[in-house]
C-alpha atoms as a PDB file:
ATOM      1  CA  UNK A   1     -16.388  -4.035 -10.552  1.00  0.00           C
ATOM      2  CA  UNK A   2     -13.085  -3.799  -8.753  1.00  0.00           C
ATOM      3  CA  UNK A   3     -13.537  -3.325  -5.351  1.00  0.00           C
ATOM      4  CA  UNK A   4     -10.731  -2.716  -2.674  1.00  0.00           C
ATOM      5  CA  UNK A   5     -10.881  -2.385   1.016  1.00  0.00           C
ATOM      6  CA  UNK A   6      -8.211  -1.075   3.145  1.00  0.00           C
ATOM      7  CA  UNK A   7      -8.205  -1.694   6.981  1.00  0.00           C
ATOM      8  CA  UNK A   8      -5.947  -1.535  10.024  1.00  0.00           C
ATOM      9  CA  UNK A   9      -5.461   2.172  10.355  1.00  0.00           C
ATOM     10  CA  UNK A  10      -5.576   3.746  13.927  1.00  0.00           C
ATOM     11  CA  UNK A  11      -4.099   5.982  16.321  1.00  0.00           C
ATOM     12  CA  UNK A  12      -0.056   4.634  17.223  1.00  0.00           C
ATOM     13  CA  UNK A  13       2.794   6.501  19.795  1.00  0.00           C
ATOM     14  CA  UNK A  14       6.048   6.744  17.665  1.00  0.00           C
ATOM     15  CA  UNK A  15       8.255   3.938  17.476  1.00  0.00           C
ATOM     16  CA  UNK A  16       5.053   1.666  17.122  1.00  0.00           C
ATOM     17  CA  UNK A  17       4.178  -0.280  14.404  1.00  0.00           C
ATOM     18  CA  UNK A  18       0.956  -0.959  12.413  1.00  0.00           C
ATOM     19  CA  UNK A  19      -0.400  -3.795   9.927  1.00  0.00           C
ATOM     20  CA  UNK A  20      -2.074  -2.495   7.078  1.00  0.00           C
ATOM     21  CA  UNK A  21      -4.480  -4.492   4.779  1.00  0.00           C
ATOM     22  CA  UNK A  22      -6.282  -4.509   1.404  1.00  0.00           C
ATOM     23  CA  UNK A  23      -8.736  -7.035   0.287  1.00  0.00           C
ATOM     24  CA  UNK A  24      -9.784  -6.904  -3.235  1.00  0.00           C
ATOM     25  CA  UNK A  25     -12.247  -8.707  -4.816  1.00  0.00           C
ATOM     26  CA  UNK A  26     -13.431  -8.107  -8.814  1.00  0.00           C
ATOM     27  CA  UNK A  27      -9.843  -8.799 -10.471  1.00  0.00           C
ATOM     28  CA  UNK A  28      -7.772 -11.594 -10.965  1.00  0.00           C
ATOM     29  CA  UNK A  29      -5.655 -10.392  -8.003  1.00  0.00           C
ATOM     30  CA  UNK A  30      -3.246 -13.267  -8.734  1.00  0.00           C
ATOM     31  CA  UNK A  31      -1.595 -12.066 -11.715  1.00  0.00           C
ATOM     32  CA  UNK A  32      -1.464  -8.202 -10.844  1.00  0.00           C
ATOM     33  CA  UNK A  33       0.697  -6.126  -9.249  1.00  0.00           C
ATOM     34  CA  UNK A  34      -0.144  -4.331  -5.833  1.00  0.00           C
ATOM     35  CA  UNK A  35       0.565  -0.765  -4.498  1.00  0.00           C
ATOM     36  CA  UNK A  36       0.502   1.436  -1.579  1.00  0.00           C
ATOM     37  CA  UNK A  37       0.351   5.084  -1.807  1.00  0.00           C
ATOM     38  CA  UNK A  38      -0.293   7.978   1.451  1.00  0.00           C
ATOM     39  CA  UNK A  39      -1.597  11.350   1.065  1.00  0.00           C
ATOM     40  CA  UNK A  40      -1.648  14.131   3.820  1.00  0.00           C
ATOM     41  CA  UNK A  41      -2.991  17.385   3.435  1.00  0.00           C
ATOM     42  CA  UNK A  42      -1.665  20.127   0.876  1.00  0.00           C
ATOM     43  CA  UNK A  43       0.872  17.182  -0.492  1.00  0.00           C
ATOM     44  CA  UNK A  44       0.432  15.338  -3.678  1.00  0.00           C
ATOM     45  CA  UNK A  45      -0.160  11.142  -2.921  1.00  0.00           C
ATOM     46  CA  UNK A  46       3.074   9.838  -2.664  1.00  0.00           C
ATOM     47  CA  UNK A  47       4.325   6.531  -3.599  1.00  0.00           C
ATOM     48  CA  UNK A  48       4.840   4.522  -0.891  1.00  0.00           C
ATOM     49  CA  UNK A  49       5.282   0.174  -1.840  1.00  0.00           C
ATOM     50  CA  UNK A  50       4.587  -2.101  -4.116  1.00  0.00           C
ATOM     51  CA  UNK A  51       4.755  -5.926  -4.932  1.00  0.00           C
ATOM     52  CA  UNK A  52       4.610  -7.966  -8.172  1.00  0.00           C
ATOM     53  CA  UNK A  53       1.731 -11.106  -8.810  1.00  0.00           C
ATOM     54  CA  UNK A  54       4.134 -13.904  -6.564  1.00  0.00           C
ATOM     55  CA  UNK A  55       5.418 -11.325  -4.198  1.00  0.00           C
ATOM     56  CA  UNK A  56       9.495 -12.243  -5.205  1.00  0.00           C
ATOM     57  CA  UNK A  57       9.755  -8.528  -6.638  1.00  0.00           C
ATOM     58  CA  UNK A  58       9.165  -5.410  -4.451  1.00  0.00           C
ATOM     59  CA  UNK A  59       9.360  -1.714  -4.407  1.00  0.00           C
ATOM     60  CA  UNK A  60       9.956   0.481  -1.560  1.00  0.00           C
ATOM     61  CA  UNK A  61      10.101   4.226  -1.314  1.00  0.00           C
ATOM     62  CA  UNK A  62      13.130   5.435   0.022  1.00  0.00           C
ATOM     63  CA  UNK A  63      11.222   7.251   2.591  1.00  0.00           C
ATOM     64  CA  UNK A  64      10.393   4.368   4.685  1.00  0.00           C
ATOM     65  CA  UNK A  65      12.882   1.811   3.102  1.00  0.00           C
ATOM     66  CA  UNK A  66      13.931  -0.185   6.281  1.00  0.00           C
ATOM     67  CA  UNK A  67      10.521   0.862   7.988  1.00  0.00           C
ATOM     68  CA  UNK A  68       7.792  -0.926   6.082  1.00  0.00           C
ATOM     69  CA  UNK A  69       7.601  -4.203   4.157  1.00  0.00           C
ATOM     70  CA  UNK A  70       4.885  -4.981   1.704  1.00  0.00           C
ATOM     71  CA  UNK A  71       3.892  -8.690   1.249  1.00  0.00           C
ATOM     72  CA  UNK A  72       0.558 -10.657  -0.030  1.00  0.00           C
ATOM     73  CA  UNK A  73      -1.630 -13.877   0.445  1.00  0.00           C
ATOM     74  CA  UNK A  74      -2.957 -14.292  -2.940  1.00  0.00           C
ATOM     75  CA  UNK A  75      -5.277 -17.189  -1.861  1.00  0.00           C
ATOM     76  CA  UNK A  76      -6.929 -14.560   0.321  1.00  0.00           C
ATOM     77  CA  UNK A  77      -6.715 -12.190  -1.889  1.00  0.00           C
ATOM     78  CA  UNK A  78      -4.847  -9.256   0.006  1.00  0.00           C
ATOM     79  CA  UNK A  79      -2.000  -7.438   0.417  1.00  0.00           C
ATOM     80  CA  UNK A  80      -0.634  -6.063   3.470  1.00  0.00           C
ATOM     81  CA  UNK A  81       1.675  -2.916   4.579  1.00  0.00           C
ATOM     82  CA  UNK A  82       3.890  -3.701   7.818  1.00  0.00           C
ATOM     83  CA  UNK A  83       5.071  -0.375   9.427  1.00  0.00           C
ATOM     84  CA  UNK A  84       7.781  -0.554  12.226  1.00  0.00           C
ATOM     85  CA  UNK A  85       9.327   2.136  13.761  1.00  0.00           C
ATOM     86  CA  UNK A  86       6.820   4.777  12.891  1.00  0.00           C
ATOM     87  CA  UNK A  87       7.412   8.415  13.333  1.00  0.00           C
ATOM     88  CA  UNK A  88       4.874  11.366  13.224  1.00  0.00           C
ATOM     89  CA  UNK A  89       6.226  12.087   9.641  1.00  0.00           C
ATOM     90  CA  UNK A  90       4.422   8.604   8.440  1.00  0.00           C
ATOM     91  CA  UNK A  91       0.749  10.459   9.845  1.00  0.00           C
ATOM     92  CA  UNK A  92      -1.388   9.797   6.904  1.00  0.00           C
ATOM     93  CA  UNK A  93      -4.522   8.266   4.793  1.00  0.00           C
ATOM     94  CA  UNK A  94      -2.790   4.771   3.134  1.00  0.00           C
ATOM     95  CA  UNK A  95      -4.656   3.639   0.004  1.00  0.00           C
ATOM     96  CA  UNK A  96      -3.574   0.262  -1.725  1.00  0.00           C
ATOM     97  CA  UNK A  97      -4.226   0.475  -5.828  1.00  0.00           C
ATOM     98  CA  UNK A  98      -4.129  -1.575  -8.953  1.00  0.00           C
ATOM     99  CA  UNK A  99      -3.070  -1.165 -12.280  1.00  0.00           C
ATOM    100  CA  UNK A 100      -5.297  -1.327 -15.104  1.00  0.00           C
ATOM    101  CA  UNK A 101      -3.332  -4.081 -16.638  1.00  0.00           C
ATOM    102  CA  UNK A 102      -1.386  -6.997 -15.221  1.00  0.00           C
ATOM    103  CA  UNK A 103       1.758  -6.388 -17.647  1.00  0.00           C
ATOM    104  CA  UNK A 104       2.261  -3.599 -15.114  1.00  0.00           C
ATOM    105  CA  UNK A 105       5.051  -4.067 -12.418  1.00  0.00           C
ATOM    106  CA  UNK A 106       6.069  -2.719  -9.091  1.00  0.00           C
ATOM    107  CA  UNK A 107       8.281   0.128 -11.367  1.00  0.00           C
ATOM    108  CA  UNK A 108       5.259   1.096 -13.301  1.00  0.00           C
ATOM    109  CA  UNK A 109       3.299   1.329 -10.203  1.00  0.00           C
ATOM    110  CA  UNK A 110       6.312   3.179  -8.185  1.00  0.00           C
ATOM    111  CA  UNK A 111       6.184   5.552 -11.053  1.00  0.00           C
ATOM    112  CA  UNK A 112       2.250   5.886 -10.442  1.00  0.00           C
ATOM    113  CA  UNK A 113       1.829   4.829 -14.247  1.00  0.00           C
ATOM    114  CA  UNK A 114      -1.336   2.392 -14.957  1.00  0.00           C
ATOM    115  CA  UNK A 115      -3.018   2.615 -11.708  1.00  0.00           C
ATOM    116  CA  UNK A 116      -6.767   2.302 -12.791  1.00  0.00           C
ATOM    117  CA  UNK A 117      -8.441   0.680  -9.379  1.00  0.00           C
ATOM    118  CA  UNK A 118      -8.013   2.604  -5.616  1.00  0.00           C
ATOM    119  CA  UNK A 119      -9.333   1.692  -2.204  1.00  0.00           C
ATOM    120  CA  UNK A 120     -11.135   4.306   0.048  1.00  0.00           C
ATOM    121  CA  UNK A 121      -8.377   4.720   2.247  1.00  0.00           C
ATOM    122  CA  UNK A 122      -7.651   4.238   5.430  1.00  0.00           C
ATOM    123  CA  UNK A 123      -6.217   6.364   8.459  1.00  0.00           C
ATOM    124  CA  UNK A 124      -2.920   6.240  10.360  1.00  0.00           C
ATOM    125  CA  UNK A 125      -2.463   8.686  12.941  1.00  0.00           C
ATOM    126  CA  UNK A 126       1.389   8.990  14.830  1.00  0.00           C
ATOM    127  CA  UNK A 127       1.780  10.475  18.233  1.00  0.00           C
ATOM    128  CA  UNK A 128       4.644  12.190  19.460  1.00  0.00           C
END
C-alpha cells in the first residue's frame, strides 16, 4: 500500500548540484519521519539524511554534512534531497524510506532501525 517514488537523478560535472525528490502516497506522510539512504556497488546502503514529521529536526551523515540538506512539503506529500558541491565520491542510486511506525525519528532512521517502506531508487551519476 505504501508507495514511494524517487525522481531527479541524472548525470552532473563535480561541483554541481542536484534536487532529489520522493513522493509518497499510502501513509499518513504527515506524522512520519523521512530518510535518504545511497548504495553503490560492493558497499552496504549507507545512511545518508533524514527529517522528522514538521521538518524542525534533521539528520545528516557526516559524509556530506555541509553538502546536502534534506527538507519536506507535507501538503504535497514529499521530501526532497538538495546536493551542492557534488564530487564523484557522491556517484550513486538514492532511495528515500519510511519507518514502519511514526514513533520513529530521524536517530532511529540514521541508525537504519524501523525502516519498513523503500522507493525504487533513483540514479546520480558525478563526472570528473
Amino acid at each position: 500500500q505504501v508507495h514511494l517514488v524517487e525522481s531527479g537523478g541524472g548525470l552532473v560535472q563535480a561541483g554541481g548540484s542536484l534536487r532529489l525528490s520522493c513522493a509518497a502516497s499510502g501513509l499518513s506522510f504527515s506524522i512520519y519521519t523521512m530518510g535518504w539512504f545511497r548504495q553503490v556497488p560492493g558497499k552496504e546502503r549507507e545512511f545518508v539524511a533524514s527529517i522528522d514529521w514538521s521538518g524542525g529536526t534533521t539528520n545528516v551523515a557526516d559524509s556530506v554534512k555541509g553538502r546536502f540538506t534534506i527538507s519536506r512539503d507535507n501538503a504535497k506529500n514529499t521530501v526532497h534531497l538538495n546536493m551542492n558541491n557534488l564530487k564523484p565520491e557522491h556517484t550513486a542510486v538514492y532511495s528515500c524510506a519510511a519507518p514502519s511506525t511514526p514513533l520513529a525519528g530521524p536517530g532511529h532512521v540514521a541508525r537504519n532501525s524501523y525502516l519498513a517502506h523503500w522507493g525504487q531508487g533513483t540514479l546520480v551519476t558525478v563526472s570528473s
